[in-house]
N, C-alpha and C. Protein backbone atom coordinates (compact mmCIF):
# COMPACT_ATOMS: atom_id res chain seq x y z
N UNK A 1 3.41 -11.18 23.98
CA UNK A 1 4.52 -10.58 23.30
C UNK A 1 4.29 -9.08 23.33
N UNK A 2 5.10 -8.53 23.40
CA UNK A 2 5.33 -6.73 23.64
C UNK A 2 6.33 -6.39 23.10
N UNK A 3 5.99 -5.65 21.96
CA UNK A 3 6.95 -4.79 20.65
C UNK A 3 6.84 -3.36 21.43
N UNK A 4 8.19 -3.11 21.32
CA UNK A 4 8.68 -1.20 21.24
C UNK A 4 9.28 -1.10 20.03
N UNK A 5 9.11 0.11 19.36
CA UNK A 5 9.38 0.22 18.01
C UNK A 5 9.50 2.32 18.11
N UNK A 6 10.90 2.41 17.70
CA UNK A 6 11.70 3.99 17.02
C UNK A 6 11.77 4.10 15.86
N UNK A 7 11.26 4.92 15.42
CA UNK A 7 11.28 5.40 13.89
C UNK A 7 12.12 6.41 13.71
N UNK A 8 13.53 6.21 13.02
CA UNK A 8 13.62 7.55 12.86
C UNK A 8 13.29 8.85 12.53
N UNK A 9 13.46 9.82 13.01
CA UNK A 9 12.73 11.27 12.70
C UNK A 9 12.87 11.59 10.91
N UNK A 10 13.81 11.08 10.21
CA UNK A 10 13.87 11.72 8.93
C UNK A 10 13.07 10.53 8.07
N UNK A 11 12.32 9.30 8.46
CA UNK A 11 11.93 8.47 7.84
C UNK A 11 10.32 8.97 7.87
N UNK A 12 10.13 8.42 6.96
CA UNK A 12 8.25 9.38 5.89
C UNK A 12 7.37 8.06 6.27
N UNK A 13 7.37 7.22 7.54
CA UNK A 13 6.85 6.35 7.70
C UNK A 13 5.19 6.29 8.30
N UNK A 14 3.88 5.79 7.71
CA UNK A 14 2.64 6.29 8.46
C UNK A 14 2.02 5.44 8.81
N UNK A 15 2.67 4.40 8.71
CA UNK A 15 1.71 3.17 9.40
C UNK A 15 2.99 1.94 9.39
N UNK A 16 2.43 0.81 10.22
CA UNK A 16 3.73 -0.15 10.54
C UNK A 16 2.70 -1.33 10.66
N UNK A 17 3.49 -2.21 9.50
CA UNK A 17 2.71 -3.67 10.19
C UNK A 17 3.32 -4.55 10.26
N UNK A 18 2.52 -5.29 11.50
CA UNK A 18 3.13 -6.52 12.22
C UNK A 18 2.50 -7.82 12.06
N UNK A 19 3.38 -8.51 11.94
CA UNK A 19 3.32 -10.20 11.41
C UNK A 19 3.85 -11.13 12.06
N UNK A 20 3.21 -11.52 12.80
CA UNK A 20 3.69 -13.21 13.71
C UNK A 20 3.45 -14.34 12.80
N UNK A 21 4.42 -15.08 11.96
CA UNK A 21 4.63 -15.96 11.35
C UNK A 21 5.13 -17.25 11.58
N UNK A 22 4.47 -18.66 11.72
CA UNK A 22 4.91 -19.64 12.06
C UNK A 22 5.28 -20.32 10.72
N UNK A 23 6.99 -20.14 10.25
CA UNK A 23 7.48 -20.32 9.10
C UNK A 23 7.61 -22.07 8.64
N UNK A 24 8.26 -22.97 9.95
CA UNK A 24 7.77 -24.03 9.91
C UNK A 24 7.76 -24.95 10.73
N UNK A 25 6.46 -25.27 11.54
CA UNK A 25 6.01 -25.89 12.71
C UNK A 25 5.80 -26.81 12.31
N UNK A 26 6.16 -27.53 11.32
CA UNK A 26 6.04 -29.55 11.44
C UNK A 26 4.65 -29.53 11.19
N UNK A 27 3.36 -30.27 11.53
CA UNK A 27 2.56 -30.47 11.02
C UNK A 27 1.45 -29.51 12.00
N UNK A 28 1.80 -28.68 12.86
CA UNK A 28 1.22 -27.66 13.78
C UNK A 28 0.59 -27.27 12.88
N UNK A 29 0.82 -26.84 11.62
CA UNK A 29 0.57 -25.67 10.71
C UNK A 29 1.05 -25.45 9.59
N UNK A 30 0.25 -25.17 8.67
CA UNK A 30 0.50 -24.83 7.13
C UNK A 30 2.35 -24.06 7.05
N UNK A 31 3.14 -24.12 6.44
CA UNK A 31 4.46 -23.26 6.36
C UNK A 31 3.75 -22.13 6.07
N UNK A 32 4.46 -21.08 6.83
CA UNK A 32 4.50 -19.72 6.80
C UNK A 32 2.71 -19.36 7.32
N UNK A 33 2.14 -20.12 8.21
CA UNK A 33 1.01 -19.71 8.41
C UNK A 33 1.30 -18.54 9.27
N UNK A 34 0.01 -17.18 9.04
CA UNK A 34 -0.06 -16.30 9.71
C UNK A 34 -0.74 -15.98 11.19
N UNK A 35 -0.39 -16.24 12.05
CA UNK A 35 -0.77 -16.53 13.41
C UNK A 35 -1.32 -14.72 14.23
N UNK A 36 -0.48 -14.09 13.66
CA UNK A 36 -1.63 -12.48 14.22
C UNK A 36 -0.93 -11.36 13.37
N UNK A 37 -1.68 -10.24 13.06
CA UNK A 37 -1.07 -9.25 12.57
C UNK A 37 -1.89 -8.25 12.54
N UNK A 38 -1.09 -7.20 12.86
CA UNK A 38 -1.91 -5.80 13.22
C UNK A 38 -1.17 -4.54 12.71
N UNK A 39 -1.87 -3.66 12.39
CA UNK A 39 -1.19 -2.56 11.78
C UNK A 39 -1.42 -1.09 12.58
N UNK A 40 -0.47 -0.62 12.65
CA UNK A 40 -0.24 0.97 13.38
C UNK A 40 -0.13 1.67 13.09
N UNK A 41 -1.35 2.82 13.09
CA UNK A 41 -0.95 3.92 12.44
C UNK A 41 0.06 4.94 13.23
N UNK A 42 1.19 5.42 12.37
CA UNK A 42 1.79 6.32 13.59
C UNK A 42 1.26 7.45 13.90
N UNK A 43 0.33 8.04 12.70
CA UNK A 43 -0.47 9.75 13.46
C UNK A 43 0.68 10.55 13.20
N UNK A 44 1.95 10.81 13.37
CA UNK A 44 2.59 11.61 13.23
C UNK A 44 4.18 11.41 14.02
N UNK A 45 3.54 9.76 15.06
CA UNK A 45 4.50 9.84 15.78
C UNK A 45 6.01 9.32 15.08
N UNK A 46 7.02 8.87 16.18
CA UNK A 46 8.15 8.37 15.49
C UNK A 46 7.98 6.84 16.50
N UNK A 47 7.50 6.85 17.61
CA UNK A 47 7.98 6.00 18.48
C UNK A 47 6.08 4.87 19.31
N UNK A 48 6.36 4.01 19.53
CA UNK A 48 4.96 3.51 20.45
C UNK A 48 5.30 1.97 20.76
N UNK A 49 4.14 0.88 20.73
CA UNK A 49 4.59 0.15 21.36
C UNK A 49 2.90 -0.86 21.41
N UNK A 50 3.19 -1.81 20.58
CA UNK A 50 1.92 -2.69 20.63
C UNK A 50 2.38 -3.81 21.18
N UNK A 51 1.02 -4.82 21.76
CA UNK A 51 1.46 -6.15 22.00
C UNK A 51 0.44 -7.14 21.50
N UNK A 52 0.60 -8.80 21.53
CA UNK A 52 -0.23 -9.62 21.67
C UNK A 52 -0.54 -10.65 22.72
N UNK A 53 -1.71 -11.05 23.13
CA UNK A 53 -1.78 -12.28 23.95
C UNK A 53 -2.36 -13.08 23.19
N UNK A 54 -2.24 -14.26 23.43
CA UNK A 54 -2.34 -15.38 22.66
C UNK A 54 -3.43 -15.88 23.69
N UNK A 55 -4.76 -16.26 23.56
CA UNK A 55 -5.87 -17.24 24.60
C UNK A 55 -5.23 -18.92 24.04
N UNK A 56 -5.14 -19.07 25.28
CA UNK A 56 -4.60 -20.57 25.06
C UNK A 56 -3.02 -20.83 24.86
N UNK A 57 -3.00 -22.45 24.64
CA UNK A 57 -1.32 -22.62 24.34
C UNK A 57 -1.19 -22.41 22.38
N UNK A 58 0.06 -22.48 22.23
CA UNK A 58 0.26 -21.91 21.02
C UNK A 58 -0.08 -23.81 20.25
């Protein structure tokens, strides 16, 4: 998975976090289990672009 993400310029934003949530997979998984999440600092920017790979099948 590959996120691009714009911030607008007048927004006071300094970090961004991300949450891959499997809300409800039947007996795959607890409801709302948290499957990856990572946080970005922007530094100053407005704009960037993270991703994930997953090892294995989901």
């Amino acid at each position: 998975m590959f996120v691009v993400f714009h911030v607008a310029p007048e927004e006071k934003i300094t970090e961004l976090v991300a949450k891959w949530i499997a809300v409800d997979v039947g007996t795959a998984a607890p409801t709302n289990f948290e499957i990856a999440k990572t946080t970005f600092h922007l530094n100053g920017r407005n704009a960037g672009a993270f991703n994930y790979t997953q090892n294995g099948p989901l």
